[in-house]
Protein backbone atom coordinates (compact mmCIF):
# COMPACT_ATOMS: atom_id res chain seq x y z
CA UNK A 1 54.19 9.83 -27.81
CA UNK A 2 52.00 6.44 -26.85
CA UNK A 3 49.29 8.65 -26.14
CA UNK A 4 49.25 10.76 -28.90
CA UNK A 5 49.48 8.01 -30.93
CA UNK A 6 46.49 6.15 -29.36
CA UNK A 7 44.63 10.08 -30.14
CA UNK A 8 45.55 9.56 -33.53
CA UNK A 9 43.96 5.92 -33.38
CA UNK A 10 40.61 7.29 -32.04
CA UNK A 11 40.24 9.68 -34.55
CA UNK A 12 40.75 7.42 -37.07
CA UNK A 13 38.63 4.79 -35.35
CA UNK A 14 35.75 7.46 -34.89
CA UNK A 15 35.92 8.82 -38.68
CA UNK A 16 35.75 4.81 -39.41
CA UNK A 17 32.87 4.28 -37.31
CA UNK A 18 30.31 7.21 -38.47
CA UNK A 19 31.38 7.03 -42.47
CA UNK A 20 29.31 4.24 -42.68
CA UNK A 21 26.59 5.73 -41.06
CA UNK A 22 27.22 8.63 -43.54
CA UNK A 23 26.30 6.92 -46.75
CA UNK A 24 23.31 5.60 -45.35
CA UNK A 25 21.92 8.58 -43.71
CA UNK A 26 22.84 10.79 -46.23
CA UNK A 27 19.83 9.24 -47.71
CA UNK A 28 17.45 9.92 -44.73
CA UNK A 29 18.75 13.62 -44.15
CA UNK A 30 20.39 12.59 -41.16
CA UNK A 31 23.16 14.74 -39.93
CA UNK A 32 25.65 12.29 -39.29
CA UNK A 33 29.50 14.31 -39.06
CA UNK A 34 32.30 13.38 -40.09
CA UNK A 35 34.62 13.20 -37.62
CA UNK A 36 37.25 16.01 -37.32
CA UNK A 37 41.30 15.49 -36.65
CA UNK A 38 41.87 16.36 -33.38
CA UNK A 39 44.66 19.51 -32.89
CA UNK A 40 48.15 18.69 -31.71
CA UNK A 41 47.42 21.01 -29.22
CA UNK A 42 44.22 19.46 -28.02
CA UNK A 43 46.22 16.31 -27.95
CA UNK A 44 49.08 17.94 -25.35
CA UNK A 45 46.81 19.27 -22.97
CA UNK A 46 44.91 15.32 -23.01
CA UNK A 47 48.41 14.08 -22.55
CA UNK A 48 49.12 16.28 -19.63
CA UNK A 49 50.80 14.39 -16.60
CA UNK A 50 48.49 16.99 -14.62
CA UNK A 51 45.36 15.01 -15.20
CA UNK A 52 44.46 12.33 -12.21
CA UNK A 53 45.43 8.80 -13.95
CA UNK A 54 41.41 7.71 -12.59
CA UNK A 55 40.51 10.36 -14.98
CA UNK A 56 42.97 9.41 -18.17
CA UNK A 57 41.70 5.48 -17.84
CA UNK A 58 37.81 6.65 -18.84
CA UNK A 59 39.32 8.29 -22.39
CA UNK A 60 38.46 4.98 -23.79
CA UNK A 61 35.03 5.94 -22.94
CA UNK A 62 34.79 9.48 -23.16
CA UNK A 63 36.91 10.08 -26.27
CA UNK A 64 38.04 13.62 -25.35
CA UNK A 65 39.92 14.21 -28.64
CA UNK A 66 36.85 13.54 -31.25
CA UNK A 67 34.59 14.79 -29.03
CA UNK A 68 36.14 18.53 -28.59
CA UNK A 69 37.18 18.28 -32.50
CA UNK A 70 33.84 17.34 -33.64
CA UNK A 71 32.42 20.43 -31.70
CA UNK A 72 35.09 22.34 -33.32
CA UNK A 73 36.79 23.99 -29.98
CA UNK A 74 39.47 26.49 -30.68
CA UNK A 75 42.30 27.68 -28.57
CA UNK A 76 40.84 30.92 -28.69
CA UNK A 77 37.27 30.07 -27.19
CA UNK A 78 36.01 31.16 -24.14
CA UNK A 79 34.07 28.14 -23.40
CA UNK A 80 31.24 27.38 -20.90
CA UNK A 81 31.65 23.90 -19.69
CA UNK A 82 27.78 23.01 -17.50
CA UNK A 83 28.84 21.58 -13.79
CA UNK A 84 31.87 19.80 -14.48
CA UNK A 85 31.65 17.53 -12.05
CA UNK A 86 34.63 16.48 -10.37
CA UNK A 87 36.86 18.35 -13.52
CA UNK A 88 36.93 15.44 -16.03
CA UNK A 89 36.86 17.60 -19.00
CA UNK A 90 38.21 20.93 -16.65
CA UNK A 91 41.62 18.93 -16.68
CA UNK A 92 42.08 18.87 -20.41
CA UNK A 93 39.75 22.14 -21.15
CA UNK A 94 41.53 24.54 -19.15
CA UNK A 95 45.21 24.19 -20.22
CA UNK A 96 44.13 24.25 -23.88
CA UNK A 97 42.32 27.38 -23.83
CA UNK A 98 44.87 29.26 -21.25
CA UNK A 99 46.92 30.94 -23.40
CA UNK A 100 44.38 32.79 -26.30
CA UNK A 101 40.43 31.40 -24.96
CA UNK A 102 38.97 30.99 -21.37
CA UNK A 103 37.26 28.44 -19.52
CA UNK A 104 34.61 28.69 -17.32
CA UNK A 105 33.43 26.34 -15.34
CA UNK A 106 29.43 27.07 -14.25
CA UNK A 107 28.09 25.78 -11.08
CA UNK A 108 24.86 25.81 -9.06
CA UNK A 109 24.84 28.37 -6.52
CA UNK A 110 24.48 26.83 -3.19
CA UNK A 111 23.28 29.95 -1.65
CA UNK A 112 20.36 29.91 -4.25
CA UNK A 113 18.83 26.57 -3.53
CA UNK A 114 16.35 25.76 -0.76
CA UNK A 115 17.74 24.44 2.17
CA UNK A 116 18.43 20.77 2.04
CA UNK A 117 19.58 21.09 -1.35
CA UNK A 118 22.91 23.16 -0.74
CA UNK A 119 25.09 20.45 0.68
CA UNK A 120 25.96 18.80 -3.16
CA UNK A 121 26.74 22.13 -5.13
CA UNK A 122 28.75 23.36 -2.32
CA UNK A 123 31.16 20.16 -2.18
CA UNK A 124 30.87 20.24 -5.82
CA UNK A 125 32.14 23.90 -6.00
CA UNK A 126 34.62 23.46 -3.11
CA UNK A 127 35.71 20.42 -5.03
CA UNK A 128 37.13 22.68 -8.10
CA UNK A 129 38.38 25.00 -6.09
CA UNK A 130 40.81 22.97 -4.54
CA UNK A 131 41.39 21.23 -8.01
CA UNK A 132 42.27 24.55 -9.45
CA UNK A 133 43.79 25.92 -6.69
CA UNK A 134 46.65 23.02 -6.94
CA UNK A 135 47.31 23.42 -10.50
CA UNK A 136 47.54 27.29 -10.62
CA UNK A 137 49.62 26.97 -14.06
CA UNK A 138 46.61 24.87 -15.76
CA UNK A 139 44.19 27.06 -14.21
CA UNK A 140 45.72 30.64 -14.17
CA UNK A 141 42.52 32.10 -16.71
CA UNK A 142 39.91 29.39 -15.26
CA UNK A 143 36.95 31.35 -13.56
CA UNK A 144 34.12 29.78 -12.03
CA UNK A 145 30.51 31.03 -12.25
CA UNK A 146 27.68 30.32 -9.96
CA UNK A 147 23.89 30.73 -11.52
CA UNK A 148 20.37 29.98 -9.86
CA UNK A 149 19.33 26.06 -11.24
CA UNK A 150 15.72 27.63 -11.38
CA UNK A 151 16.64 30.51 -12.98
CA UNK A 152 19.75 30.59 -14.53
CA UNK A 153 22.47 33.17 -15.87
CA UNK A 154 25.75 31.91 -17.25
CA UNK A 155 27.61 34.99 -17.76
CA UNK A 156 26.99 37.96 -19.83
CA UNK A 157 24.37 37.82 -22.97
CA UNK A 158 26.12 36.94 -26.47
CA UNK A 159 29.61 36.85 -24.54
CA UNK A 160 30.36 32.61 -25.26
CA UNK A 161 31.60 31.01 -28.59
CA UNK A 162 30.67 27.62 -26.84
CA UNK A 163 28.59 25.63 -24.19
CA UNK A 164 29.32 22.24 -22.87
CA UNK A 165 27.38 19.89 -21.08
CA UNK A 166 28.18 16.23 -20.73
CA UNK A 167 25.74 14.02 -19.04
CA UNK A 168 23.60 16.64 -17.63
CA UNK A 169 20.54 16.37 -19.29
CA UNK A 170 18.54 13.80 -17.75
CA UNK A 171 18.86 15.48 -14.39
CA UNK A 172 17.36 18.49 -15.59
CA UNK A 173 14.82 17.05 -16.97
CA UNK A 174 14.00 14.77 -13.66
CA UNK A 175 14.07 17.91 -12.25
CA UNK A 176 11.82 20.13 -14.67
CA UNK A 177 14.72 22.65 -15.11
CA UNK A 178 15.71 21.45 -18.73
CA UNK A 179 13.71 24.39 -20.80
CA UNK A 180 15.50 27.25 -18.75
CA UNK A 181 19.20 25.54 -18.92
CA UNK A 182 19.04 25.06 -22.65
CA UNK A 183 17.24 29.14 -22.89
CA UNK A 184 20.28 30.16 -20.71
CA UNK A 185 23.08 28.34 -23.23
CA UNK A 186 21.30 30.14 -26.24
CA UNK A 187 21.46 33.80 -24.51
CA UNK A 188 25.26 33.25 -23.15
CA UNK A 189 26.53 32.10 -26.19
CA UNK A 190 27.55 34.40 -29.37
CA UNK A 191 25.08 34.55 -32.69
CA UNK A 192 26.51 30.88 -34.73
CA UNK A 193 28.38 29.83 -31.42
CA UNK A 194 28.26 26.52 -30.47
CA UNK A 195 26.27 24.10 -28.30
CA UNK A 196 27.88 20.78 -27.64
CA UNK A 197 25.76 18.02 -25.88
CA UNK A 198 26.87 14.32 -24.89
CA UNK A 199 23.83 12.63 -23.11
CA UNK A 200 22.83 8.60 -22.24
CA UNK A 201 21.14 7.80 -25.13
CA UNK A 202 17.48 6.59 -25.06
CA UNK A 203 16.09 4.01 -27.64
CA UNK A 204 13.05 5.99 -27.43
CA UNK A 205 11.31 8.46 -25.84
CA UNK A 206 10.78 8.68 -22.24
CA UNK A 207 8.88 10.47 -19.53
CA UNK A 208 9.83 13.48 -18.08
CA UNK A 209 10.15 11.28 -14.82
CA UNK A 210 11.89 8.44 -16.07
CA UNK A 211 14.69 7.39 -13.70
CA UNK A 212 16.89 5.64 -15.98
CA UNK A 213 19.56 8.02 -16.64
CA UNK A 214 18.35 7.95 -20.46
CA UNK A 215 17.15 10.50 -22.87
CA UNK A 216 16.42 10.08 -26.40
CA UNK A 217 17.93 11.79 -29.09
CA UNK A 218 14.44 13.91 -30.47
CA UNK A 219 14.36 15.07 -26.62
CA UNK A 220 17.63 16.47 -26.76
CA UNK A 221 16.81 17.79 -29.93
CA UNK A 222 13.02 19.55 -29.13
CA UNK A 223 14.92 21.15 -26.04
CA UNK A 224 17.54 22.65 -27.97
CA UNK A 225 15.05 23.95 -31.01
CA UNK A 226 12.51 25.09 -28.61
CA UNK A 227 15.39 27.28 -27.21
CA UNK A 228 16.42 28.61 -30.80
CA UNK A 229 19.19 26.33 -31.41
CA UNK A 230 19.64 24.05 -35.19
CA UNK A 231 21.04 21.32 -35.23
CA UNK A 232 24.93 21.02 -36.87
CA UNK A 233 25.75 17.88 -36.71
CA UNK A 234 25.68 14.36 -35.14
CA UNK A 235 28.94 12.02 -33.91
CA UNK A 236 29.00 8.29 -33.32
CA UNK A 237 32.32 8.86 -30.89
CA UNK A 238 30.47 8.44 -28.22
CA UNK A 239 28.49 5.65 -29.26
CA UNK A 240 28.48 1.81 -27.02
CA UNK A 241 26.29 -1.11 -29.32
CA UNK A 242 26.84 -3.31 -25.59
CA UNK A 243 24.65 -0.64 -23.37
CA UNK A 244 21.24 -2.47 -23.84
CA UNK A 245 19.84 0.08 -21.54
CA UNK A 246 17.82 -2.28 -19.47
CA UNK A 247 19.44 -2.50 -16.12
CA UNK A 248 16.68 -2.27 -13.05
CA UNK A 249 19.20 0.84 -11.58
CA UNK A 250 19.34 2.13 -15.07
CA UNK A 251 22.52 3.44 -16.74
CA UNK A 252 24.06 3.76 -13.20
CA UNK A 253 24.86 0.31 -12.96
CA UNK A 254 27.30 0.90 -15.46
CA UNK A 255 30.86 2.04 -15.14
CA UNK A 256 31.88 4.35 -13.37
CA UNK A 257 29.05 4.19 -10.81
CA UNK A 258 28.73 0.57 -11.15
CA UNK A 259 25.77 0.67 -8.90
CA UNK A 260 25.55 -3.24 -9.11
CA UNK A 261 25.92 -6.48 -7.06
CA UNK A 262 29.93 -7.69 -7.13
CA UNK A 263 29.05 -10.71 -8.60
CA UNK A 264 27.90 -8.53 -11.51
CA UNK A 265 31.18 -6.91 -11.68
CA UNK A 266 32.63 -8.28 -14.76
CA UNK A 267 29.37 -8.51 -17.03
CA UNK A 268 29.08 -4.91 -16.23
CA UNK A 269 32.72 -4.08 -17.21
CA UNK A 270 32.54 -5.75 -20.21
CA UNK A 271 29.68 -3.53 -21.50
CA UNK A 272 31.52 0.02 -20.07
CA UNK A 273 30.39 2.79 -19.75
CA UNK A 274 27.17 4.13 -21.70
CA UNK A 275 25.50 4.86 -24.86
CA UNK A 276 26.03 8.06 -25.82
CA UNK A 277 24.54 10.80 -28.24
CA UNK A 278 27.04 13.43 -29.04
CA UNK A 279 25.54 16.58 -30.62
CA UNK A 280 26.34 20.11 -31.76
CA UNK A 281 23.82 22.71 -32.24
CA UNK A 282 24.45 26.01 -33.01
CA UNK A 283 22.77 29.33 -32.45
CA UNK A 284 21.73 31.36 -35.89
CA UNK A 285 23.65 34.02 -36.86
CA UNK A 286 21.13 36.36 -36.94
């Protein structure tokens, strides 16, 4: 009940934030969301006494309720979450689409990178596995799908209602891969499905090659049109005014890499973790 409660809060903290925003933009043509209420069932499955406790203390950061809401996830989606990581979002994802929707979790394929690069995706893939494999109720209709980084395939053509990827960006960009990852979430994903994007937010743009860990918002955005993706809306949820985005290790100095000097420890804490863009594009209709 204290947790759903504190769900309730968010919402109501995250509508709060962005209606501000709303009468200002509306001016500018901005398209600043509203913020949506978040399902009772979305709430259970963030509630779940499955999910790891290191996990459930970074909701203050990662706002799972508003964030799914906002991109307007159904319990009947089959939805493509974009390496998950460790299973941050897999924990709460999973168990609210098992009973009507599917989740799939898409990895890189170890097998398909050069050598010297297949020792990360494989832990990261062995990683779920075992995550999975120990909550087989949770993860009964979870599948996991391997694709090339350089050229990739997410599962069948027009067979998605959503893609997620949280935090990816900027790697693919560092990398030069961003163009075909955002061309592969437009072919998966179902004429007016949905593309949801959190990223480290840039205060402008920034090379290709930046290290930082930021991207700007009109980056984010050029990738997605370029791909055949218009923008639906924008969300403050994820928003942090204290990330000034100037650390020498860039946004991994911040929680929860807090890639700093102890000393530093508290200064850094008291920021948290980073500025975030939340966006949701979708893919025409026809």
């Amino acid at each position: 009940m204290r947790r759903s409660l504190r769900l309730s809060l968010w919402a109501t903290l995250a509508w709060s934030g962005v209606a501000g925003a709303q009468s200002s933009e509306a001016e500018t043509g901005s398209a600043v969301a509203a913020e949506a209420a978040v399902p009772e069932a979305l709430q259970r499955a963030i509630a779940g006494s499955w999910r790891e406790p290191a996990n459930v203390a970074r909701d203050r950061y990662r706002h799972p309720g508003p964030t799914l809401a906002f991109f307007g996830i159904k319990p009947t989606d089959t939805v493509v979450e974009i390496t998950p990581g460790n299973g941050w979002y897999s924990e709460i994802l999973a168990p609210y689409l098992a009973k009507d929707g599917r989740y799939i979790a898409a990895v890189v394929d170890p097998a398909a990178e050069p050598e010297g690069k297949r020792d990360y995706p494989a832990r990261a893939r062995a990683m779920l596995e075992k995550k999975y494999a120990a909550e087989p109720q949770q993860y009964a209709k979870t599948a996991i799908v391997a694709y090339a980084s350089n050229a990739p395939v997410l599962g069948p053509k027009n067979s998605a209602d959503a893609v997620l990827t949280f935090r990816n960006v900027h790697n693919w960009r560092m990398a030069g891969k961003a163009e075909t990852m955002f061309k592969a979430f437009f072919d998966v994903l179902k004429p007016g499905g949905t593309l949801g994007v959190v990223e480290h937010r840039a205060n402008r743009d920034v090379d290709d090659d930046d290290k930082s860990g930021y991207v700007s918002e009109q980056q984010v955005q050029a990738l997605a049109e370029a791909a055949g993706f218009k923008l639906a809306g924008k969300s403050e949820v994820n928003a942090n005014p204290r990330d000034t985005k100037d650390y020498p290790g860039g946004v991994w100095t911040l929680p929860p890499t807090n890639r700093h000097d102890a000393v530093d420890n508290a200064k850094y804490q008291g920021i948290g973790e980073s500025d975030r863009m939340t966006l949701k594009f979708v893919k025409p209709a026809s």
